[in-house]
C-alpha atoms as a PDB file:
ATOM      1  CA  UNK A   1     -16.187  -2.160  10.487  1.00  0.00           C
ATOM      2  CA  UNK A   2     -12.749  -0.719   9.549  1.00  0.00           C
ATOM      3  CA  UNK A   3     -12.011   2.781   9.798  1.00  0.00           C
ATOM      4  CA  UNK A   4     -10.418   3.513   6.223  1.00  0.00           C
ATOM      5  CA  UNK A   5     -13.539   5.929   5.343  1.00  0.00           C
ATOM      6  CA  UNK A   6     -12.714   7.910   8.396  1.00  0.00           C
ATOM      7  CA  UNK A   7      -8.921   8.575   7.811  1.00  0.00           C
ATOM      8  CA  UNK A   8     -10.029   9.219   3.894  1.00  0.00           C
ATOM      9  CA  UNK A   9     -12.556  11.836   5.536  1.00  0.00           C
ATOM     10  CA  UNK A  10     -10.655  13.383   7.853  1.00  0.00           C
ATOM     11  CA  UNK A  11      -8.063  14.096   4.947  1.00  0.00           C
ATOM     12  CA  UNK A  12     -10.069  15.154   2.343  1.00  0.00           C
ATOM     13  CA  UNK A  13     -12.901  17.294   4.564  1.00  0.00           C
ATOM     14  CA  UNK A  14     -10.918  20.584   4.168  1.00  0.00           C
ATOM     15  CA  UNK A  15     -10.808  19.998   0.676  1.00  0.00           C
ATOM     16  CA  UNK A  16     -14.629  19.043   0.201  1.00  0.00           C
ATOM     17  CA  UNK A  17     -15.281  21.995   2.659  1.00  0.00           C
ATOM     18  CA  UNK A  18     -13.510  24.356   0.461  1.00  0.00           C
ATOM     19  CA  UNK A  19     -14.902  23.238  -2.466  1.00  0.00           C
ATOM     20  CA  UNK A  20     -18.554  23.349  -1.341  1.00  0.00           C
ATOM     21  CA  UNK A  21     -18.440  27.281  -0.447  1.00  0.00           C
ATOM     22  CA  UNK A  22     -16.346  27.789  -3.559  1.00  0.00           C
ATOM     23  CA  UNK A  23     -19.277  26.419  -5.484  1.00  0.00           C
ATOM     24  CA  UNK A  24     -21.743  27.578  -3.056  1.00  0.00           C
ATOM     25  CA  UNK A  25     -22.931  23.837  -3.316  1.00  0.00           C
ATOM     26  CA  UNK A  26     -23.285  22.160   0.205  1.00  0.00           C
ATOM     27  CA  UNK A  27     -24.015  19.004  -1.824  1.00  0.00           C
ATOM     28  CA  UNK A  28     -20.977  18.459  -2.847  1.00  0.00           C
ATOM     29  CA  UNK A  29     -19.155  15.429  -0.599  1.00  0.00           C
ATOM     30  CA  UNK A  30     -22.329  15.059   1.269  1.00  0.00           C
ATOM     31  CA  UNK A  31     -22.509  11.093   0.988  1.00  0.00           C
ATOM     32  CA  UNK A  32     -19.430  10.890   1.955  1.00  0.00           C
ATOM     33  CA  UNK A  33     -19.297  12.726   5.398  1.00  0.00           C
ATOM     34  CA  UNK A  34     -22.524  10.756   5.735  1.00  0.00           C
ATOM     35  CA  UNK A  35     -20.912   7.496   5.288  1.00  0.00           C
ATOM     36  CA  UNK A  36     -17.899   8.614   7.395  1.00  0.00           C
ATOM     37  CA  UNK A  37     -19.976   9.705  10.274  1.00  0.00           C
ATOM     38  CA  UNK A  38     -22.045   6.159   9.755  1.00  0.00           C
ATOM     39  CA  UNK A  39     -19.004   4.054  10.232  1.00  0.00           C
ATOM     40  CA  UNK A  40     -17.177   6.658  13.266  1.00  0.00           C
ATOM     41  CA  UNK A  41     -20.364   5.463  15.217  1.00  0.00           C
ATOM     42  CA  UNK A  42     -20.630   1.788  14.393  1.00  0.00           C
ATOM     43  CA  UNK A  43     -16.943   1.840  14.992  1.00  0.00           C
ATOM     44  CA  UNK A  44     -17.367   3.400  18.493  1.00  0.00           C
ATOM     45  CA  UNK A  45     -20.379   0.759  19.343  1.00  0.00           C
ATOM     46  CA  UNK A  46     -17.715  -1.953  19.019  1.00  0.00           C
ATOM     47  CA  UNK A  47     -14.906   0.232  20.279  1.00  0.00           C
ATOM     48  CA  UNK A  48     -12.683   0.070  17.296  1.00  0.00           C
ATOM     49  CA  UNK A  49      -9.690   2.711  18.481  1.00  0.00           C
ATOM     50  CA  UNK A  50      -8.745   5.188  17.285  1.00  0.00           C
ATOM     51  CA  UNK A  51     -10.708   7.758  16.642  1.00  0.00           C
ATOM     52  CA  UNK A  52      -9.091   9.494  13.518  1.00  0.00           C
ATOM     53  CA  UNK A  53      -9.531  13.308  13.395  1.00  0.00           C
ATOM     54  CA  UNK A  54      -6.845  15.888  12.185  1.00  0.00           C
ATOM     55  CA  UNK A  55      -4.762  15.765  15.405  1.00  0.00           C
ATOM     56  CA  UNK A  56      -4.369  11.872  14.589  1.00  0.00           C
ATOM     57  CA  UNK A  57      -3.665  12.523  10.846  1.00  0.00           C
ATOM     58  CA  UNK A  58      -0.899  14.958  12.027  1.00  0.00           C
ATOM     59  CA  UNK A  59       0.931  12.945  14.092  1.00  0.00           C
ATOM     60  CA  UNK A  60       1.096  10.087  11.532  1.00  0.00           C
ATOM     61  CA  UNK A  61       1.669  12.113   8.208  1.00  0.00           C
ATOM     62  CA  UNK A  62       5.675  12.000   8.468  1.00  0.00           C
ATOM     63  CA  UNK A  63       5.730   8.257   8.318  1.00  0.00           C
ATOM     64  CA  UNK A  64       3.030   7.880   6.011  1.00  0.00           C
ATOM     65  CA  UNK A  65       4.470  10.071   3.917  1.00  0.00           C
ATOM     66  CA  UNK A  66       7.790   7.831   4.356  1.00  0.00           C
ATOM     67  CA  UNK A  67       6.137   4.936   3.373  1.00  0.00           C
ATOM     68  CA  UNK A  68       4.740   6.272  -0.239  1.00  0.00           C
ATOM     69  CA  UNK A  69       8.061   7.602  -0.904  1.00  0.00           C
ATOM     70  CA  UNK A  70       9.946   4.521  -0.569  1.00  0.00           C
ATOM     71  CA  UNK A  71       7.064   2.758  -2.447  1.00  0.00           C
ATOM     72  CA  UNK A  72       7.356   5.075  -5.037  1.00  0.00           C
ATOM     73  CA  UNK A  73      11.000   4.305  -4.981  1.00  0.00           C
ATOM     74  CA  UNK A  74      10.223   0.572  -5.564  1.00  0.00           C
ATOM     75  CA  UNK A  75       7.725   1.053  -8.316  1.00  0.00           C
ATOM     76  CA  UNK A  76      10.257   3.607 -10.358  1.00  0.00           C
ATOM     77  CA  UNK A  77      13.128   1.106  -9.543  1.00  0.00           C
ATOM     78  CA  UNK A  78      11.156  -1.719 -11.043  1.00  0.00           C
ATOM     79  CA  UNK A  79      10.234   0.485 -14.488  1.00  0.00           C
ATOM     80  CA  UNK A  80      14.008   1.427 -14.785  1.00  0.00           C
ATOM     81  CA  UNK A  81      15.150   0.568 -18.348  1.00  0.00           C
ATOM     82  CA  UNK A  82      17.544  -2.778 -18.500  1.00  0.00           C
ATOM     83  CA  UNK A  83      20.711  -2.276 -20.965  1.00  0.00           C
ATOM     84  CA  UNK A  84      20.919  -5.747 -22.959  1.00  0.00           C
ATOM     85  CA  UNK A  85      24.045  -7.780 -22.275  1.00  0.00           C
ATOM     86  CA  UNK A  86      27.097  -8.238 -23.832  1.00  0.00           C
ATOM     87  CA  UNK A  87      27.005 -11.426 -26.540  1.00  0.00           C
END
C-alpha cells in the first residue's frame, strides 16, 4: 500500500486543522484525512510498520531535514554560473 499519504498527513494535519476553524470550514482537507485514514488501515491489515503519527515525524525531522539541505546544496551547486575559459 505504501504509507507516503500518512507521513504527508501527519505533517500537514495541524495545518489543515488550523485552517478549517480559521475558515470555520470543516471541509477543508476532508478527502485527504479520509484517504489517509483509508490507507493507515489497509496498511495495518498487511502489517506495513510503522505507524507514522507526530511522535514518529519528530524523531525523524533532524535527518530529513539533513537530507533536503544537502539536496538543495546539489541542485544550487549544479545552477552555479561557469566562467568561460581562457583561449
Amino acid at each position: 500500500m505504501g504509507n507516503v499519504c500518512e507521513v504527508w498527513w501527519v505533517a500537514l494535519r495541524p495545518a489543515i486543522l488550523a485552517a478549517r476553524e480559521l475558515d470555520g470550514d470543516a471541509t477543508i482537507g476532508e478527502n485527504f484525512a479520509w484517504l489517509a485514514g483509508v490507507m493507515a488501515e489497509l496498511d495495518r491489515k498487511v502489517a506495513i510498520p510503522p505507524v507514522y503519527d507526530e511522535a514518529l515525524l519528530v524523531s525523524c525531522i533532524g535527518r530529513r531535514l539533513a537530507s533536503a539541505t544537502d539536496a538543495l546544496h546539489l541542485v544550487l551547486s549544479l545552477r552555479a554560473p561557469v566562467e568561460p575559459e581562457a583561449v
